[in-house]
C-alpha atoms as a PDB file:
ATOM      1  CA  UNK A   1       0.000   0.000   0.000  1.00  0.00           C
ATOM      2  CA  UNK A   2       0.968   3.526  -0.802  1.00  0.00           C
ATOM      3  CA  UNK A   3       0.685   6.143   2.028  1.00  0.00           C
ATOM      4  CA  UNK A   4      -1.024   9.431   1.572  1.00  0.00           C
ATOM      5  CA  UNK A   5       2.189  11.581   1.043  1.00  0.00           C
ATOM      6  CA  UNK A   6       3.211   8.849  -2.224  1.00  0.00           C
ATOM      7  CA  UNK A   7      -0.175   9.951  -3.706  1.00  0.00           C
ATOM      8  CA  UNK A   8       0.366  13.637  -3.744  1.00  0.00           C
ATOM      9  CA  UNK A   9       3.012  13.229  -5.014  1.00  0.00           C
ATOM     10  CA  UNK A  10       2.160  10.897  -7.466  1.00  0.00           C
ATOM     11  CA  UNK A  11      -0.536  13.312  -8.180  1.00  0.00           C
ATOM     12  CA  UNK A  12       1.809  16.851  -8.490  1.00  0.00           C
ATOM     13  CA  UNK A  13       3.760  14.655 -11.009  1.00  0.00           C
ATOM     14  CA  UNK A  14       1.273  13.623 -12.992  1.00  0.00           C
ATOM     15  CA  UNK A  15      -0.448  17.542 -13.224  1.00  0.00           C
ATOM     16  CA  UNK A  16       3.125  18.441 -14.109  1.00  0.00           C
ATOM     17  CA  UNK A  17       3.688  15.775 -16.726  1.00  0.00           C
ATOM     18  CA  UNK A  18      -0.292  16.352 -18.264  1.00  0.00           C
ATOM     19  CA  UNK A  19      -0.563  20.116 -17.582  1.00  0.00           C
ATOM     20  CA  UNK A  20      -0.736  21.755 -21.148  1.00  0.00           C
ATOM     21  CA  UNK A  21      -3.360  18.684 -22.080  1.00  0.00           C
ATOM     22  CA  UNK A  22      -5.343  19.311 -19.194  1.00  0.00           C
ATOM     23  CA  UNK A  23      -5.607  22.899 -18.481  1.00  0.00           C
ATOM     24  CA  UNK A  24      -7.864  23.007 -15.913  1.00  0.00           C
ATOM     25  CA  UNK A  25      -5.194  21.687 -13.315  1.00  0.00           C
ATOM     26  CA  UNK A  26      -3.556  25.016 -14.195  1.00  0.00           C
ATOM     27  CA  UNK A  27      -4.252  28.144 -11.933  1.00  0.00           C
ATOM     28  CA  UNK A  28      -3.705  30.642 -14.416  1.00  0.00           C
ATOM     29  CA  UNK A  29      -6.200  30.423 -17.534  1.00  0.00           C
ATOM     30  CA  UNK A  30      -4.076  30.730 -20.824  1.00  0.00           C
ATOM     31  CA  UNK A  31      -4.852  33.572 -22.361  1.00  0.00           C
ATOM     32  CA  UNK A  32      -7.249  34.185 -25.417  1.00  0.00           C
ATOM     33  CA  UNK A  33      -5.192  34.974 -28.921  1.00  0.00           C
ATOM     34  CA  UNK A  34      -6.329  36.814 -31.897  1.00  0.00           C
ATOM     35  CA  UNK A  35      -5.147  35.570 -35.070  1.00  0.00           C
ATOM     36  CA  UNK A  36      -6.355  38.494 -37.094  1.00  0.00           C
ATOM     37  CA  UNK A  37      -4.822  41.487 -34.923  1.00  0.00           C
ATOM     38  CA  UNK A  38      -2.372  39.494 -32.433  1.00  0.00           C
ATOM     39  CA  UNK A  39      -4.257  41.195 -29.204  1.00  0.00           C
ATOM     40  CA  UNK A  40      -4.803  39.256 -26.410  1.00  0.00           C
ATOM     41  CA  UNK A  41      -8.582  38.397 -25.117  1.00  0.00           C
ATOM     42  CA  UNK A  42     -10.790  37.524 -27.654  1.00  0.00           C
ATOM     43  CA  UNK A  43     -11.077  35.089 -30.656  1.00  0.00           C
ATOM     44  CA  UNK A  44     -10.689  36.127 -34.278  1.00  0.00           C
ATOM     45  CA  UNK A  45     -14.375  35.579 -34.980  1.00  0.00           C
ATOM     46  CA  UNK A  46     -14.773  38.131 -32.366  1.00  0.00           C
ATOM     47  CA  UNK A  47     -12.061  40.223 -33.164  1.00  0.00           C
ATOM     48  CA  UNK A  48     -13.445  44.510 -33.733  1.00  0.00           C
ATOM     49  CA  UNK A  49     -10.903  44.798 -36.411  1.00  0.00           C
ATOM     50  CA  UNK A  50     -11.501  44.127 -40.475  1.00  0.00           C
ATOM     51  CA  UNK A  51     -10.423  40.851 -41.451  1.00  0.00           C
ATOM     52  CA  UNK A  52      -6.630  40.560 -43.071  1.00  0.00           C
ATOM     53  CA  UNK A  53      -6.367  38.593 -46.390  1.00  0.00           C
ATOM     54  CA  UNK A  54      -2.344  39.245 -45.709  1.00  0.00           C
ATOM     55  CA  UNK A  55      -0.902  39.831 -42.290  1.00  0.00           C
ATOM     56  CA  UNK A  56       0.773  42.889 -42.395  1.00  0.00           C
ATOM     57  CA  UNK A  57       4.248  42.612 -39.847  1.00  0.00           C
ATOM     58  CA  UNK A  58       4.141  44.544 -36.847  1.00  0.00           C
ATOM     59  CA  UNK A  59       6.708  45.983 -35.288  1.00  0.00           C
ATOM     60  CA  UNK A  60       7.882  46.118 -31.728  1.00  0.00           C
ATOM     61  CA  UNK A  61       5.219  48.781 -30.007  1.00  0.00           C
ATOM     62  CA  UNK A  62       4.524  50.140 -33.045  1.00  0.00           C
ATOM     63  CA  UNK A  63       0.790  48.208 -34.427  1.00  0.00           C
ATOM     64  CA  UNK A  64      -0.478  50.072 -37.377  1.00  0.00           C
ATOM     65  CA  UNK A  65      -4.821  50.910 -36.742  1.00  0.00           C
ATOM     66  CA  UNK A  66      -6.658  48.574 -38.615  1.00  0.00           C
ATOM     67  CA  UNK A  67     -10.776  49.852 -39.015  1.00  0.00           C
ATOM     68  CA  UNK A  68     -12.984  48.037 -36.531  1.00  0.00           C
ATOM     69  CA  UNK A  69     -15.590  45.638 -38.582  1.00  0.00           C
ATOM     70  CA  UNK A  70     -19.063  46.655 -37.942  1.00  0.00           C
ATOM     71  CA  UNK A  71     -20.439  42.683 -38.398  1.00  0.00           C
ATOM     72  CA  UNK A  72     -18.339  42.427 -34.800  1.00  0.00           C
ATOM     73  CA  UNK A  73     -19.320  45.491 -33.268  1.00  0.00           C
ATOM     74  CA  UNK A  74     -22.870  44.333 -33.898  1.00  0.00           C
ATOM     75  CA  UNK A  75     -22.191  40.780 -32.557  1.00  0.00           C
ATOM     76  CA  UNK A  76     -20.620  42.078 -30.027  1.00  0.00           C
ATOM     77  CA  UNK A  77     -23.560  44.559 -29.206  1.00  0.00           C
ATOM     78  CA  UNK A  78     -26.013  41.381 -28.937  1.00  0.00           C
ATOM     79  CA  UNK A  79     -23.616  39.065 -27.005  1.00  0.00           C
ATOM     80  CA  UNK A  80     -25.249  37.206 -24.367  1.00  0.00           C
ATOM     81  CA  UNK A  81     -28.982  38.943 -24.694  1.00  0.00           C
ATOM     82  CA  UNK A  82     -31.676  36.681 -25.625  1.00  0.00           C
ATOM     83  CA  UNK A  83     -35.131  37.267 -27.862  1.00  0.00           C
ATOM     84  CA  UNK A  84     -37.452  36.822 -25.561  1.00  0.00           C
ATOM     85  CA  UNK A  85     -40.903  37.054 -26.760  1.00  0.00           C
ATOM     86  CA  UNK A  86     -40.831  40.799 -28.421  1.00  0.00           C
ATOM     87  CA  UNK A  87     -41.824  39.016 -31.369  1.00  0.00           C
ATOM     88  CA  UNK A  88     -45.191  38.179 -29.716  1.00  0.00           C
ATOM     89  CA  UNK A  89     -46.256  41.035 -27.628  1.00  0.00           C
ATOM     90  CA  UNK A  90     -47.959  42.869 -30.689  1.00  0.00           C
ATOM     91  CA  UNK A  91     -50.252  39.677 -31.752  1.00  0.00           C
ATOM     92  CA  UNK A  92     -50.983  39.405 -27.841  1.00  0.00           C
ATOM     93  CA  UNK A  93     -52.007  43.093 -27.779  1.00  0.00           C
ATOM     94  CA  UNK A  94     -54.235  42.669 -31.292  1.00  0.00           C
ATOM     95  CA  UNK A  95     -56.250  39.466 -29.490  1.00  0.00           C
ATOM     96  CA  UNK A  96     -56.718  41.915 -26.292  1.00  0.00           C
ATOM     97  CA  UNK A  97     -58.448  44.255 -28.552  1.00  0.00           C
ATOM     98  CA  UNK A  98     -59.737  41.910 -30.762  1.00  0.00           C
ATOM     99  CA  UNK A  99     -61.764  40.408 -27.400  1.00  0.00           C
ATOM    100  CA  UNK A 100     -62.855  43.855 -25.682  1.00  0.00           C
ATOM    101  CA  UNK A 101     -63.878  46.891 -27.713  1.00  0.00           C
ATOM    102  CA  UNK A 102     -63.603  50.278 -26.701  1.00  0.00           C
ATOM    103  CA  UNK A 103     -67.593  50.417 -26.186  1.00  0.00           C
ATOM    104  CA  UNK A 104     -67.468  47.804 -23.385  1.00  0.00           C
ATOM    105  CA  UNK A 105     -65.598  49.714 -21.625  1.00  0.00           C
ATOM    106  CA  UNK A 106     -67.503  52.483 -21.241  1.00  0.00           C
ATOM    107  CA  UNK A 107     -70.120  50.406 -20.375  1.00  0.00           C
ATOM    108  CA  UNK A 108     -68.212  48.879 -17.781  1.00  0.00           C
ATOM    109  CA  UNK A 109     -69.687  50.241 -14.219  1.00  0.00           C
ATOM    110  CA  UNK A 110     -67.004  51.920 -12.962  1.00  0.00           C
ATOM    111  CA  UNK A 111     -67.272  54.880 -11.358  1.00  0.00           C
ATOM    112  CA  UNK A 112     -63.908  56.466 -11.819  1.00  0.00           C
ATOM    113  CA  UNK A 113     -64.851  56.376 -15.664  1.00  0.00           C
ATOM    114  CA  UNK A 114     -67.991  58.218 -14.786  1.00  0.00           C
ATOM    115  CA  UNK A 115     -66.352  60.824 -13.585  1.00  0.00           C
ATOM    116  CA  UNK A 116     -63.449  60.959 -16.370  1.00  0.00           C
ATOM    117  CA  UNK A 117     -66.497  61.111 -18.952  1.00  0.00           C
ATOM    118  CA  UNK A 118     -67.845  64.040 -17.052  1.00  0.00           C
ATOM    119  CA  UNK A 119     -64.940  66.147 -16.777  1.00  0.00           C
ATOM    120  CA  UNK A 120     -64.236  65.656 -20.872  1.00  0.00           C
ATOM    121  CA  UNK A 121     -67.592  66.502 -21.145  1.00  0.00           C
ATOM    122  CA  UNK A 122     -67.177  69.875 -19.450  1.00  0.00           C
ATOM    123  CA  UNK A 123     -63.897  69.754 -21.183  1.00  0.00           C
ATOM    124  CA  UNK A 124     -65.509  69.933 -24.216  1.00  0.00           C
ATOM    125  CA  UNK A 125     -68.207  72.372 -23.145  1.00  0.00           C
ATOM    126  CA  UNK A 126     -65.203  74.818 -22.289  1.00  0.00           C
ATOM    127  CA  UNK A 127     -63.742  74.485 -25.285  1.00  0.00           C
ATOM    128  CA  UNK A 128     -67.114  75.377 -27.429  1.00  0.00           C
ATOM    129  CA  UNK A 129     -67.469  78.113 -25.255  1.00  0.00           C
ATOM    130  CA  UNK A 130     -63.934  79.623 -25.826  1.00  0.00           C
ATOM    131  CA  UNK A 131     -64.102  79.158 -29.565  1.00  0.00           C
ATOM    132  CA  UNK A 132     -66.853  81.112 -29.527  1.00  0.00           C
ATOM    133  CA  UNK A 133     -64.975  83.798 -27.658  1.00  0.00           C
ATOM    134  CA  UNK A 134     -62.604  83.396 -30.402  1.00  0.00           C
ATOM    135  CA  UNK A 135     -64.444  83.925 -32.963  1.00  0.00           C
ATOM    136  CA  UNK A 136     -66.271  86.806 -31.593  1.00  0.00           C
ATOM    137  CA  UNK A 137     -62.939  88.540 -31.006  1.00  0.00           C
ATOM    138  CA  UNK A 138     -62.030  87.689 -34.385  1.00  0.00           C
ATOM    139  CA  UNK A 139     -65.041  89.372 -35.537  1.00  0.00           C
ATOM    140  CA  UNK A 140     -64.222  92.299 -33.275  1.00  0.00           C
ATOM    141  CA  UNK A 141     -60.744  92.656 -34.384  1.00  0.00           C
ATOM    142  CA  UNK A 142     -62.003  92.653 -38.110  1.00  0.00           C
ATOM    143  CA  UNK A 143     -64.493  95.414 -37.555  1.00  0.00           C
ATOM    144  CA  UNK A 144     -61.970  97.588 -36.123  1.00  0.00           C
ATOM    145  CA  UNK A 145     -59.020  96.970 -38.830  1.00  0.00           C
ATOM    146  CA  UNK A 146     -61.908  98.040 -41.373  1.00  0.00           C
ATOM    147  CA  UNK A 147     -61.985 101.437 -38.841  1.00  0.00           C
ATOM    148  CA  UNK A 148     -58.527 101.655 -38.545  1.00  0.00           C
ATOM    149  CA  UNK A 149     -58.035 101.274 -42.316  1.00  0.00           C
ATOM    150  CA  UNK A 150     -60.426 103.619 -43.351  1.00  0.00           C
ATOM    151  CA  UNK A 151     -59.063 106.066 -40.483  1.00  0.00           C
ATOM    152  CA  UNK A 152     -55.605 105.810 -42.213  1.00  0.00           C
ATOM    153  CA  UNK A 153     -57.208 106.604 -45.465  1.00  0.00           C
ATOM    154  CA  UNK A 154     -58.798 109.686 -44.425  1.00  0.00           C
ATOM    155  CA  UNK A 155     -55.868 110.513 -42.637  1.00  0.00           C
ATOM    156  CA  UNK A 156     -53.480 110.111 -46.003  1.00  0.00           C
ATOM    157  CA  UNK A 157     -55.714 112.088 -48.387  1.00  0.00           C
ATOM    158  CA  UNK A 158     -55.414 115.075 -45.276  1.00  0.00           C
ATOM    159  CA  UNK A 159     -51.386 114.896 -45.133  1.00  0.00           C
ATOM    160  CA  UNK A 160     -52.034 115.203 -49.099  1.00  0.00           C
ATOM    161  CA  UNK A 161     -54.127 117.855 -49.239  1.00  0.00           C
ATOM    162  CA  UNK A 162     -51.678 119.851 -45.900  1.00  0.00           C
ATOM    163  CA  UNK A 163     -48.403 118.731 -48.317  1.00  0.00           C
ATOM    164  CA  UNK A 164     -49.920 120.758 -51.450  1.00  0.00           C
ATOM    165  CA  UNK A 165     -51.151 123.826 -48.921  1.00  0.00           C
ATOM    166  CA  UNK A 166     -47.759 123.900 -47.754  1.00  0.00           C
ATOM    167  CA  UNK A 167     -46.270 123.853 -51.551  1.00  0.00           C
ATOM    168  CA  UNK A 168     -48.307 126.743 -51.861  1.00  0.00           C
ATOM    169  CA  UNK A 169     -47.864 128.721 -49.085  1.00  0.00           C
ATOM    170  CA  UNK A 170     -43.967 128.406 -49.427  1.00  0.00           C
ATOM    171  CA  UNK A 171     -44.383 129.505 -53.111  1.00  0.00           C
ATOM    172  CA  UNK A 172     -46.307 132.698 -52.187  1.00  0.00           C
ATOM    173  CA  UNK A 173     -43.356 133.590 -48.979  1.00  0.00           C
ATOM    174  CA  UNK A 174     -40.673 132.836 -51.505  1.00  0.00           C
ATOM    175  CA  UNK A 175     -42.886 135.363 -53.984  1.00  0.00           C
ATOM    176  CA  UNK A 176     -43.341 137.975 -51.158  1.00  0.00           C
ATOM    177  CA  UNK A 177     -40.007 137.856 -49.904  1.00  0.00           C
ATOM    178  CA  UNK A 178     -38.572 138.716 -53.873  1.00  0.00           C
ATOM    179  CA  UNK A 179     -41.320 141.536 -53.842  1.00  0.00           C
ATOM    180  CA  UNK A 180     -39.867 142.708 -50.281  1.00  0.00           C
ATOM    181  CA  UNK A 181     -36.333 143.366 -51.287  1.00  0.00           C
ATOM    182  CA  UNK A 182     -37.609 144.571 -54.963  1.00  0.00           C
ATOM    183  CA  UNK A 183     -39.219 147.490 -52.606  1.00  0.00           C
ATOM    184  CA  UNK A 184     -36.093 147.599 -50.179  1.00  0.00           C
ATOM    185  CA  UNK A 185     -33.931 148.172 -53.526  1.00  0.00           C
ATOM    186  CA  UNK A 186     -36.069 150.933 -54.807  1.00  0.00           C
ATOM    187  CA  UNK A 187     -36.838 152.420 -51.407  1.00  0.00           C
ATOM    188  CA  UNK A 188     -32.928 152.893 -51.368  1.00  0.00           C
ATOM    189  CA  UNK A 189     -32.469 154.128 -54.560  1.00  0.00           C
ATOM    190  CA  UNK A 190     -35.001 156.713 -54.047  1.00  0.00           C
ATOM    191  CA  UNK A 191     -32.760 158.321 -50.526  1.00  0.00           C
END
């Protein structure tokens, strides 16, 4: 018989010898490789970057930007969330309808809807009733942009008629003030 110290032992050899076959014996998970980009933690179906036909070399620190694919972003967008019934809620909310019309509720004897049909009802009364205020205002504001027009038009043919008077009148002081120092000339002449 073996004692329990020859099968630990036994045991830490055997890990050793099996360890890059069986990785789960190891305590550090080997890390994830991408073929496509060479960056460590994902696969190259998952990698963000376009996919290489030719690997282009990189250089120590220096790894030229390659344009992320937007097939992976998407995938990557929708990892690990499931479809779970969206498809159906619309055909679930038809049948509802489809079952109970609008009319059976209101026929329903609640008396919370009682009161909600009430208060559109006086909703609706309000409404009428301002429109109509509306439309008398309307009416009002019409009737006094007809004043307020004919008012201006008045007022236009009078700053006419004072614009010609003024003509005039300026005409006749010019006329008189020629005649004045006509007289003032001759008045002078005669001393």
């Amino acid at each position: 018989m073996t004692s329990t110290s020859d099968i630990a032992t036994d045991f830490a050899f055997f890990a050793k010898k099996y360890k890059a076959k069986f990785p789960m014996f190891l305590n550090e998970k080997k890390k994830r490789t991408c073929y496509n980009c060479d960056e460590d933690g994902h696969f190259a179906n998952e990698c963000p970057y376009e996919k290489r036909v030719d690997k282009p070399k990189f250089f120590k620190g220096v790894k030229p930007r390659l344009k992320t694919n937007p097939i992976n972003d998407r995938y990557k967008k929708n990892k690990g969330r499931a479809f779970v019934g969206a498809s159906t809620l619309p055909m679930k909310k038809k049948k509802m309808r489809r079952r109970r019309p609008e009319w059976l509720v209101w026929l329903s004897p609640n008396p919370g809807l009682k009161q909600q049909i009430e208060t559109f009802e006086l909703d609706k009364v309000k409404d009428l009733e301002t429109i109509e205020r509306a439309q008398l205002l309307a009416q009002e504001l019409d009737a006094s942009k007809k004043e307020l027009e004919v008012g201006h038009a008045s007022l236009t043919r009078d700053l006419d008629h004072l614009e010609r008077a003024n003509k005039l009148v300026k005409d006749e002081l010019k006329k008189l003030g020629e005649n004045h120092d006509l007289l003032q000339e001759t008045y002078k002449k005669a001393l």
